[in-house]
Structures are given as C-alpha cells and as structure tokens.
PDB file of N, CA and C in Angstrom:
ATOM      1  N   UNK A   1      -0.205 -51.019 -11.952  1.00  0.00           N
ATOM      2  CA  UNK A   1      -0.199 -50.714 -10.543  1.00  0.00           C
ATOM      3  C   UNK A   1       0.745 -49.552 -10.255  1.00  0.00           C
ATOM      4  N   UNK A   2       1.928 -49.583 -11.220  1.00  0.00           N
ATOM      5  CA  UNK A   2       2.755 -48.300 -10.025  1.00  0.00           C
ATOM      6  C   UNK A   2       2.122 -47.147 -11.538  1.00  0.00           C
ATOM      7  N   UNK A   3       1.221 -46.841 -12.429  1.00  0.00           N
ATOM      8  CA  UNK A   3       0.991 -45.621 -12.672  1.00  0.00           C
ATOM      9  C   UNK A   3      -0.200 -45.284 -11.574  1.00  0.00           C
ATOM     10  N   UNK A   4      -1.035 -46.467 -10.905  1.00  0.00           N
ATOM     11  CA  UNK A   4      -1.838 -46.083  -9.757  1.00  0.00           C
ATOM     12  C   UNK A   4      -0.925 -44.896  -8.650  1.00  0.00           C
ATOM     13  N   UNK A   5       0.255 -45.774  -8.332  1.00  0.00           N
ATOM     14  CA  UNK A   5       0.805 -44.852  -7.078  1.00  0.00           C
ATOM     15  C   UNK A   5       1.424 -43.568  -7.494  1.00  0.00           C
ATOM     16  N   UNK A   6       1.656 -43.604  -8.827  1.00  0.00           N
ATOM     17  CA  UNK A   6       2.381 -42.420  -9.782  1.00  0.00           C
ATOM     18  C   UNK A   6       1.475 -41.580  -9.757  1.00  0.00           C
ATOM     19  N   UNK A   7       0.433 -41.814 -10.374  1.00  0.00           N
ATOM     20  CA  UNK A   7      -1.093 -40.629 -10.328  1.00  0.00           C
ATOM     21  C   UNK A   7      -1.476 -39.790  -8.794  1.00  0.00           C
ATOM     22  N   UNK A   8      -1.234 -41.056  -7.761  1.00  0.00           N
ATOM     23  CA  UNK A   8      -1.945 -40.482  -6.045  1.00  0.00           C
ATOM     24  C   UNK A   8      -0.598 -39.498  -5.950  1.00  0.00           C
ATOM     25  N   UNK A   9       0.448 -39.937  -6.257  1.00  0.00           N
ATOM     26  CA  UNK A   9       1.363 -38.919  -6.070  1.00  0.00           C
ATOM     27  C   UNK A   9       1.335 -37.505  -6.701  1.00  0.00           C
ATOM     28  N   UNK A  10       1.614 -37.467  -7.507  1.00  0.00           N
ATOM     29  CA  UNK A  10       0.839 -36.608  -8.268  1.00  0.00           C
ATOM     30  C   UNK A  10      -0.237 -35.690  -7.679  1.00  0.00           C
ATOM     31  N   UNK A  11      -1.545 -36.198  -7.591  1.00  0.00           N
ATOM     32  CA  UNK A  11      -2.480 -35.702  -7.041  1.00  0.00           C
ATOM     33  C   UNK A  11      -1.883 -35.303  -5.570  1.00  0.00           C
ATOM     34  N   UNK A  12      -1.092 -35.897  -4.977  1.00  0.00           N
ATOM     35  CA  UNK A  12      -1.019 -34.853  -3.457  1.00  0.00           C
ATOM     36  C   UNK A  12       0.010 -34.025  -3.768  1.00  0.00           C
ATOM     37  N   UNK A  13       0.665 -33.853  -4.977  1.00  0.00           N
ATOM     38  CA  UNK A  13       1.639 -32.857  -4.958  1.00  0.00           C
ATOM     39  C   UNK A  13       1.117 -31.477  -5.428  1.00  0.00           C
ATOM     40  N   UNK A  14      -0.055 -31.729  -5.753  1.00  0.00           N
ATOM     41  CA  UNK A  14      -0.910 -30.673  -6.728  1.00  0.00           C
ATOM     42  C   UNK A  14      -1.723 -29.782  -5.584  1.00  0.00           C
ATOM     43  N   UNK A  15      -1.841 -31.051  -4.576  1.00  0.00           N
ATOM     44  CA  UNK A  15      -2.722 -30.684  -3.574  1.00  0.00           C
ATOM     45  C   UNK A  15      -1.932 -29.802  -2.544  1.00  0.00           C
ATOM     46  N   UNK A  16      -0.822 -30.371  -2.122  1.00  0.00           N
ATOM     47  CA  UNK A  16       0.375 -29.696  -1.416  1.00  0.00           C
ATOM     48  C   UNK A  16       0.259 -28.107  -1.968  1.00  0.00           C
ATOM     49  N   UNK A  17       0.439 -28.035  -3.294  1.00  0.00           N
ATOM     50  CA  UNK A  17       1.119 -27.082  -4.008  1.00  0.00           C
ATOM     51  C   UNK A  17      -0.311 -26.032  -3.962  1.00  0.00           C
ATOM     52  N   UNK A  18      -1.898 -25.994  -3.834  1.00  0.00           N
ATOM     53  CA  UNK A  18      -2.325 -25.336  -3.587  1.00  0.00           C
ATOM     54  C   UNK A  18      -2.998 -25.171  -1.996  1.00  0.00           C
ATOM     55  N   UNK A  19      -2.504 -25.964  -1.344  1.00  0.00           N
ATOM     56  CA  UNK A  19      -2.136 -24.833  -0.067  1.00  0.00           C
ATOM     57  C   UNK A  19      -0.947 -24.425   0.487  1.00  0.00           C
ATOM     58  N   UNK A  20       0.120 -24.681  -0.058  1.00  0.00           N
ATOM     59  CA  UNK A  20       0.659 -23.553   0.224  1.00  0.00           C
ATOM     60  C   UNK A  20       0.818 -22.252  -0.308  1.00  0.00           C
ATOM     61  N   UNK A  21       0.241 -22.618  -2.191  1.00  0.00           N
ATOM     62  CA  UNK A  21      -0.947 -21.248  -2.346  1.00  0.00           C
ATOM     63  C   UNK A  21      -1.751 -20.394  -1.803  1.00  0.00           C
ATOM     64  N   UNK A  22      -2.570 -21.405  -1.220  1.00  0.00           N
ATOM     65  CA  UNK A  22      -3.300 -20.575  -0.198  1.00  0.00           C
ATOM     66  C   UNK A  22      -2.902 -20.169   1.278  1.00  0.00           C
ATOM     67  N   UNK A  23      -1.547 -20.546   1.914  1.00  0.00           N
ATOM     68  CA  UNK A  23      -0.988 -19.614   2.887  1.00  0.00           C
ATOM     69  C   UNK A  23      -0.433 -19.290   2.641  1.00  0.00           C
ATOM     70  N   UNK A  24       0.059 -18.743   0.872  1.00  0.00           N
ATOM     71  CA  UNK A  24       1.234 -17.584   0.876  1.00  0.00           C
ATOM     72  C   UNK A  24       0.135 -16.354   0.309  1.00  0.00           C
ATOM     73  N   UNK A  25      -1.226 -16.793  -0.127  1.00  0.00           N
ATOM     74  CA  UNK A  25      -1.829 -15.742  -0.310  1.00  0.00           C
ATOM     75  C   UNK A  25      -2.253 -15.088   1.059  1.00  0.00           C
ATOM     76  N   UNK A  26      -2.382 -15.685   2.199  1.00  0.00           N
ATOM     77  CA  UNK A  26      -2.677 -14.887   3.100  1.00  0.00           C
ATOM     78  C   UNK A  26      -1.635 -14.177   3.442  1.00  0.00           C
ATOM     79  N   UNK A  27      -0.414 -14.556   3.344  1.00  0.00           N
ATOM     80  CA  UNK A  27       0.965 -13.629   3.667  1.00  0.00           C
ATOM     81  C   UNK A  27       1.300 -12.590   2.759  1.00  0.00           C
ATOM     82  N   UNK A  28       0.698 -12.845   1.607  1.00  0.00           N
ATOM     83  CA  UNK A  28       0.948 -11.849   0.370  1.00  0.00           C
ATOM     84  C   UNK A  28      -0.147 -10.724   0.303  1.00  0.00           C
ATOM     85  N   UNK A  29      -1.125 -11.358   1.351  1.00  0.00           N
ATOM     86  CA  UNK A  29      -2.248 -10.068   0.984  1.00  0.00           C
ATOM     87  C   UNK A  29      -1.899  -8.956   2.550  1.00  0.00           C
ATOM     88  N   UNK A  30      -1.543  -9.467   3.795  1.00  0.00           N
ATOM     89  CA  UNK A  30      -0.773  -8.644   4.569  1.00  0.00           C
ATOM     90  C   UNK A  30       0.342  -7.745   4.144  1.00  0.00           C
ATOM     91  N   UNK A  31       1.348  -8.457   3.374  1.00  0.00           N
ATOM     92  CA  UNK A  31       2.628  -7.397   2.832  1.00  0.00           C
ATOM     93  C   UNK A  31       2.255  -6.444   1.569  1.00  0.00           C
ATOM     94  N   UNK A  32       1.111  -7.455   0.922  1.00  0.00           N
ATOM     95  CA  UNK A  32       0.391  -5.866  -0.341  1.00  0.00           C
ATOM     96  C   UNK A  32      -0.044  -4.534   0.773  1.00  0.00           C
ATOM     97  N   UNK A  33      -0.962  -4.701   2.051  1.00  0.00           N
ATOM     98  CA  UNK A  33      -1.405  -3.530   3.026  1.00  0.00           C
ATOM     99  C   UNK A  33      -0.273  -2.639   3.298  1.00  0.00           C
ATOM    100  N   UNK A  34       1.123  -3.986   3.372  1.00  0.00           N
ATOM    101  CA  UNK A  34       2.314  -3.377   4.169  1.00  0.00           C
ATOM    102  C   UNK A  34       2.675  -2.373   3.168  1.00  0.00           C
ATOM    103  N   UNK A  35       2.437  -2.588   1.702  1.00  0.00           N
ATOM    104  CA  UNK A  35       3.072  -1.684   0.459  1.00  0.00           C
ATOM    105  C   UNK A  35       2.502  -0.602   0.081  1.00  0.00           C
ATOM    106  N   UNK A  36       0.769  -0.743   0.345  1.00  0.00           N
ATOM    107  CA  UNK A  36      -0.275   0.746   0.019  1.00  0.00           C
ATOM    108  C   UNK A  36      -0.293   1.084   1.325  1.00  0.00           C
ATOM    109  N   UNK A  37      -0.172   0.990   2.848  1.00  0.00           N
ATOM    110  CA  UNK A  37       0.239   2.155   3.316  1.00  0.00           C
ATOM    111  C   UNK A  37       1.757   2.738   3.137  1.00  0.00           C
ATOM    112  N   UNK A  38       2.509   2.015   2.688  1.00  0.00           N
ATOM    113  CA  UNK A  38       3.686   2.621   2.448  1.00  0.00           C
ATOM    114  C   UNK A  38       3.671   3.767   1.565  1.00  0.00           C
ATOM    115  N   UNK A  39       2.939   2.989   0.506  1.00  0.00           N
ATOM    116  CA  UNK A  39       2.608   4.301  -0.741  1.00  0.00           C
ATOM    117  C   UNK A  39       1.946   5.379  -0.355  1.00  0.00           C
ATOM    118  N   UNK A  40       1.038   5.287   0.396  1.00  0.00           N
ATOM    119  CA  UNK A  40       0.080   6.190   0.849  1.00  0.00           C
ATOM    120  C   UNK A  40       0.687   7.393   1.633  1.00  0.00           C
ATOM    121  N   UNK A  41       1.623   6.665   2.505  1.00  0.00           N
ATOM    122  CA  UNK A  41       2.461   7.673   3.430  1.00  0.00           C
ATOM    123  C   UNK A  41       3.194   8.247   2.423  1.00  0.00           C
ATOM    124  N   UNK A  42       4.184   7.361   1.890  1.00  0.00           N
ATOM    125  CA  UNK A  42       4.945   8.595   0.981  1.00  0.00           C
ATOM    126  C   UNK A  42       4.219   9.598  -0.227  1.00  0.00           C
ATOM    127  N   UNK A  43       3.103   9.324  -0.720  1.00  0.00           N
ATOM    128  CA  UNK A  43       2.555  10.595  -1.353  1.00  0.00           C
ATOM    129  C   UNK A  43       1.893  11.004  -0.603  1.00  0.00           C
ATOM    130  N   UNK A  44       1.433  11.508   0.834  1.00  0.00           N
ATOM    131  CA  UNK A  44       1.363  12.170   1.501  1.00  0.00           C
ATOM    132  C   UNK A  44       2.277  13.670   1.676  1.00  0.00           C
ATOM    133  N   UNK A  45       3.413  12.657   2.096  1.00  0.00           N
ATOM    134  CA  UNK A  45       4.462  13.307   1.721  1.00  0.00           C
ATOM    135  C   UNK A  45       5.161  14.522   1.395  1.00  0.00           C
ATOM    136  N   UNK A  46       5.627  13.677  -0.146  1.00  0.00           N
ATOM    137  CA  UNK A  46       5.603  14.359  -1.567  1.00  0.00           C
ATOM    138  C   UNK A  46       4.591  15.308  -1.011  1.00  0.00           C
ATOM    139  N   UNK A  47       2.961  15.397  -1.083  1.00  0.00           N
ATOM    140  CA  UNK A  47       1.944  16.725  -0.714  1.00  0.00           C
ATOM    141  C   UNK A  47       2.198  17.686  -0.178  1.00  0.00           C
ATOM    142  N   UNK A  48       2.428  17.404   1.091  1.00  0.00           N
ATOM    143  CA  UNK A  48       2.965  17.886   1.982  1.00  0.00           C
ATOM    144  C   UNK A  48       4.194  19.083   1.581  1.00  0.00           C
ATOM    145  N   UNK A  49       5.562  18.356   0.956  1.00  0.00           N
ATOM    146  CA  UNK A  49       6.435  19.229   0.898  1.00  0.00           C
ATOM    147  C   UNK A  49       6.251  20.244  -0.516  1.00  0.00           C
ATOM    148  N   UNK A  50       5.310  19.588  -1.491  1.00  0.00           N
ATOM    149  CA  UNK A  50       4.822  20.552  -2.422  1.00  0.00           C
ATOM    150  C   UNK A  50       4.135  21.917  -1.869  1.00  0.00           C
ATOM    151  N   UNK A  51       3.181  21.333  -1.031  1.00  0.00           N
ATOM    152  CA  UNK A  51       1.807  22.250  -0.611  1.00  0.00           C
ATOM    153  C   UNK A  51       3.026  23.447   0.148  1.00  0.00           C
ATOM    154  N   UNK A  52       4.162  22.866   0.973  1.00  0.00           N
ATOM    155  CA  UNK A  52       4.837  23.984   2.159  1.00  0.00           C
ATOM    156  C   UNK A  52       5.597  25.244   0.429  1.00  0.00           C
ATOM    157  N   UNK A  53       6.399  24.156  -0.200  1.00  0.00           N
ATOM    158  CA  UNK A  53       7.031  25.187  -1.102  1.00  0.00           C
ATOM    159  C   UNK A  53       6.477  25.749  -1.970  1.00  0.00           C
ATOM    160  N   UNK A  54       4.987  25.456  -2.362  1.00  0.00           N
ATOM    161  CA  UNK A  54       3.978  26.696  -2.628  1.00  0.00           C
ATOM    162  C   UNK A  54       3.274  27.577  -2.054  1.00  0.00           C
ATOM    163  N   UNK A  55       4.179  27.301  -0.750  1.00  0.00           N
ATOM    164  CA  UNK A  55       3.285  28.595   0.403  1.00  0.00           C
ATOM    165  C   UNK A  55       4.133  29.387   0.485  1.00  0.00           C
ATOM    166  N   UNK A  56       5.631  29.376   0.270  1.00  0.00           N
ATOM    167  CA  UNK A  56       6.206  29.851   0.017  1.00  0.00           C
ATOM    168  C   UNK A  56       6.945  30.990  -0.970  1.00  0.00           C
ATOM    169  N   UNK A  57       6.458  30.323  -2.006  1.00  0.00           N
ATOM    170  CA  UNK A  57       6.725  30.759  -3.045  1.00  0.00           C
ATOM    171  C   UNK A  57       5.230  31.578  -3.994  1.00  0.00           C
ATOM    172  N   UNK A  58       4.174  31.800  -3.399  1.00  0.00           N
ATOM    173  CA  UNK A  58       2.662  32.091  -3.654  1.00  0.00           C
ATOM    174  C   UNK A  58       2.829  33.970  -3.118  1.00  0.00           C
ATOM    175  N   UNK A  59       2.020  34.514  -3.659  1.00  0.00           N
ATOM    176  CA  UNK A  59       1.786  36.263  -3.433  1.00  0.00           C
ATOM    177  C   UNK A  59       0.751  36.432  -3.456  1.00  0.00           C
ATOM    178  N   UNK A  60       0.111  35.434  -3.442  1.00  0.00           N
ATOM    179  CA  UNK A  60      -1.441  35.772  -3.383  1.00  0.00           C
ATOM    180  C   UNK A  60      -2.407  35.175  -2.593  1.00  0.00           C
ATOM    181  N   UNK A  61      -2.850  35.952  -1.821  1.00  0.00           N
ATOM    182  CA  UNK A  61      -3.131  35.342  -0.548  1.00  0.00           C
ATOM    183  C   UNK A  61      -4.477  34.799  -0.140  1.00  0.00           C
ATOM    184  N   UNK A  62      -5.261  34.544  -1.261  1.00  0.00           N
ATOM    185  CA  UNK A  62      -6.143  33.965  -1.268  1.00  0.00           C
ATOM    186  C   UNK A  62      -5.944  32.370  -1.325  1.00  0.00           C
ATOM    187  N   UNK A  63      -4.808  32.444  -2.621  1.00  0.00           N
ATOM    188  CA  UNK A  63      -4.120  30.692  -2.943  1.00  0.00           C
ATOM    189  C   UNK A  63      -3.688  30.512  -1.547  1.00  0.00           C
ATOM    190  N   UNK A  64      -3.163  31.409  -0.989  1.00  0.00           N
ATOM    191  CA  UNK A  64      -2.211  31.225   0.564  1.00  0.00           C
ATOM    192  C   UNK A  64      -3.047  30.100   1.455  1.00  0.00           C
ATOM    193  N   UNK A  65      -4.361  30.764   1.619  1.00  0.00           N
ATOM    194  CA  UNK A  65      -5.192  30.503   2.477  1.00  0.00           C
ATOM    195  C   UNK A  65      -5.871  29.509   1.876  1.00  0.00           C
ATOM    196  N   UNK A  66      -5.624  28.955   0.612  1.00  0.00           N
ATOM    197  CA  UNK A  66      -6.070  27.385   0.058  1.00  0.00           C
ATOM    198  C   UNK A  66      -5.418  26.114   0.574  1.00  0.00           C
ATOM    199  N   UNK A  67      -3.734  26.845  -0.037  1.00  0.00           N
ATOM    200  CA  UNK A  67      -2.695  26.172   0.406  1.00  0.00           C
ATOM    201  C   UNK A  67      -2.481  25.629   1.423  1.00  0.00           C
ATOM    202  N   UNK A  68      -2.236  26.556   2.434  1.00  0.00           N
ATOM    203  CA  UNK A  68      -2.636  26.374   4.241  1.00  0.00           C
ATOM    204  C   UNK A  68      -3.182  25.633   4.703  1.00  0.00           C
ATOM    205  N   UNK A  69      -5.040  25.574   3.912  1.00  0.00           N
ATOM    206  CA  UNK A  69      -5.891  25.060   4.458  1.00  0.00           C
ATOM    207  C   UNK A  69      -5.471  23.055   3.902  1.00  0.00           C
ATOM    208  N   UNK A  70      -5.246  23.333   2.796  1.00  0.00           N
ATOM    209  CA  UNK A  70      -4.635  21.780   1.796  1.00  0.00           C
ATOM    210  C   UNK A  70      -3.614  21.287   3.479  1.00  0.00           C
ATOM    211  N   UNK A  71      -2.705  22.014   3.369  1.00  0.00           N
ATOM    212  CA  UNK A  71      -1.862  21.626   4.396  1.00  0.00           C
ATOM    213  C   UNK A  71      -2.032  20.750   5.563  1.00  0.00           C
ATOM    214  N   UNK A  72      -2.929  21.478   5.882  1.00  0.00           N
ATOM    215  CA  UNK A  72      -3.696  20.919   7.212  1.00  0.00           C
ATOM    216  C   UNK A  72      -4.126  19.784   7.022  1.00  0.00           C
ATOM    217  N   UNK A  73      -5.119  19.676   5.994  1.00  0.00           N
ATOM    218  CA  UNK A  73      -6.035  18.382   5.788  1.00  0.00           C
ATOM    219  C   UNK A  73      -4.773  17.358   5.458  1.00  0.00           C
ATOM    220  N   UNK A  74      -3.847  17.698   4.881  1.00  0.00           N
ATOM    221  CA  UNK A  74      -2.643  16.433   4.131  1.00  0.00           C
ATOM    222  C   UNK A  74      -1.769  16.043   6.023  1.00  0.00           C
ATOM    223  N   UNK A  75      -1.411  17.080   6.711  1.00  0.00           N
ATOM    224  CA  UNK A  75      -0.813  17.057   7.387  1.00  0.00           C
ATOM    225  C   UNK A  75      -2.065  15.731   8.966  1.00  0.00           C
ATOM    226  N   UNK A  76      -3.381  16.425   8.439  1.00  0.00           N
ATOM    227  CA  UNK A  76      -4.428  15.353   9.463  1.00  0.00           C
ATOM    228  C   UNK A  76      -4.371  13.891   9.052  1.00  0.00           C
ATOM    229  N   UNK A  77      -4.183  13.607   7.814  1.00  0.00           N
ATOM    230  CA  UNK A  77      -4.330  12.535   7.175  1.00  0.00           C
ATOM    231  C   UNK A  77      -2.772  11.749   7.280  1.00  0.00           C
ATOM    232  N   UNK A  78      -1.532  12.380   7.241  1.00  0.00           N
ATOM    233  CA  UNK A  78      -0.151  11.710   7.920  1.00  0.00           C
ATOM    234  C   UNK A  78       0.027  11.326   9.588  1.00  0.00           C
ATOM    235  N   UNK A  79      -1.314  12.239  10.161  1.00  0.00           N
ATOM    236  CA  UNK A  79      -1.494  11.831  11.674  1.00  0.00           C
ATOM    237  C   UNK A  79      -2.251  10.329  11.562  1.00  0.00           C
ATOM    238  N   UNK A  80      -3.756  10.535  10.943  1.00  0.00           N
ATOM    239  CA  UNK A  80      -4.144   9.400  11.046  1.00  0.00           C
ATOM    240  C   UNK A  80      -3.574   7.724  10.633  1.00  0.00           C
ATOM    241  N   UNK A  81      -2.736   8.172   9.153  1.00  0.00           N
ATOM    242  CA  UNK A  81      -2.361   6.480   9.262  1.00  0.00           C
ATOM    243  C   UNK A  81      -1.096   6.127  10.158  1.00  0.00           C
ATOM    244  N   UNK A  82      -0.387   7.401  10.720  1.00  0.00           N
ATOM    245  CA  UNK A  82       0.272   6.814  11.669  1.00  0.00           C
ATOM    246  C   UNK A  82       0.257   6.021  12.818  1.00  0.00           C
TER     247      UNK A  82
END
C-alpha cells in the first residue's frame, strides 16, 4: 500500500515538473525574441558604422554610391525594428 501512494506521488511530481516546463517554455521563447532582436539591432549596427567608415575612407566614387546606397537600406532597417 504505501509503494501505491509512493508511485501517485511520483507521478504528480513528474506531472508538476512538465508544466512548469511548459510555462517556462513559453517565457523562454519570448526572452529568445528578446535576444534575436537584440542581435539583430546590434549587427545592424556594427553595418552601419562599417558602411559610414568606408565612405570615408573610399576614392572611388562609384563604391561611394554603393556604400551610400548600403547605408540607407541598413539605416531603413534600424528604423523598422525600432
């Protein structure tokens, strides 16, 4: 009789233990979003300050007008996930 109540125990601790599995996966899959836009913004970034100090540092003004144009699109894309 008490490995009966030993086993039900058991079994609801198993049971316990996968849901709160399953509400830390819903909390864990919000703070992963919270981490790839984080990432996302900061190599934006990084782009960003590459793309300016090769506009800088460029003599040729065709790359110029690549560069520039890169700029823009990196600089539209730090508007949008903001």
């Amino acid at each position: 009789m008490a490995r009966g109540w030993e086993s039900k125990s058991v079994e609801a601790q198993m049971e316990d233990s996968r849901k709160e599995k399953q509400a830390g996966g819903a909390r864990a899959g919000h703070g992963a979003a919270k981490v790839r836009h984080s990432r996302e913004h900061e190599d934006l970034l990084l782009a960003k300050t590459r793309l300016m100090k090769d506009i800088q540092t460029t003599e040729n003004p065709r790359y110029r007008q690549f560069l520039e144009t890169s700029l823009a699109a990196v600089e539209k894309q730090l508007a949008e996930i903001d």
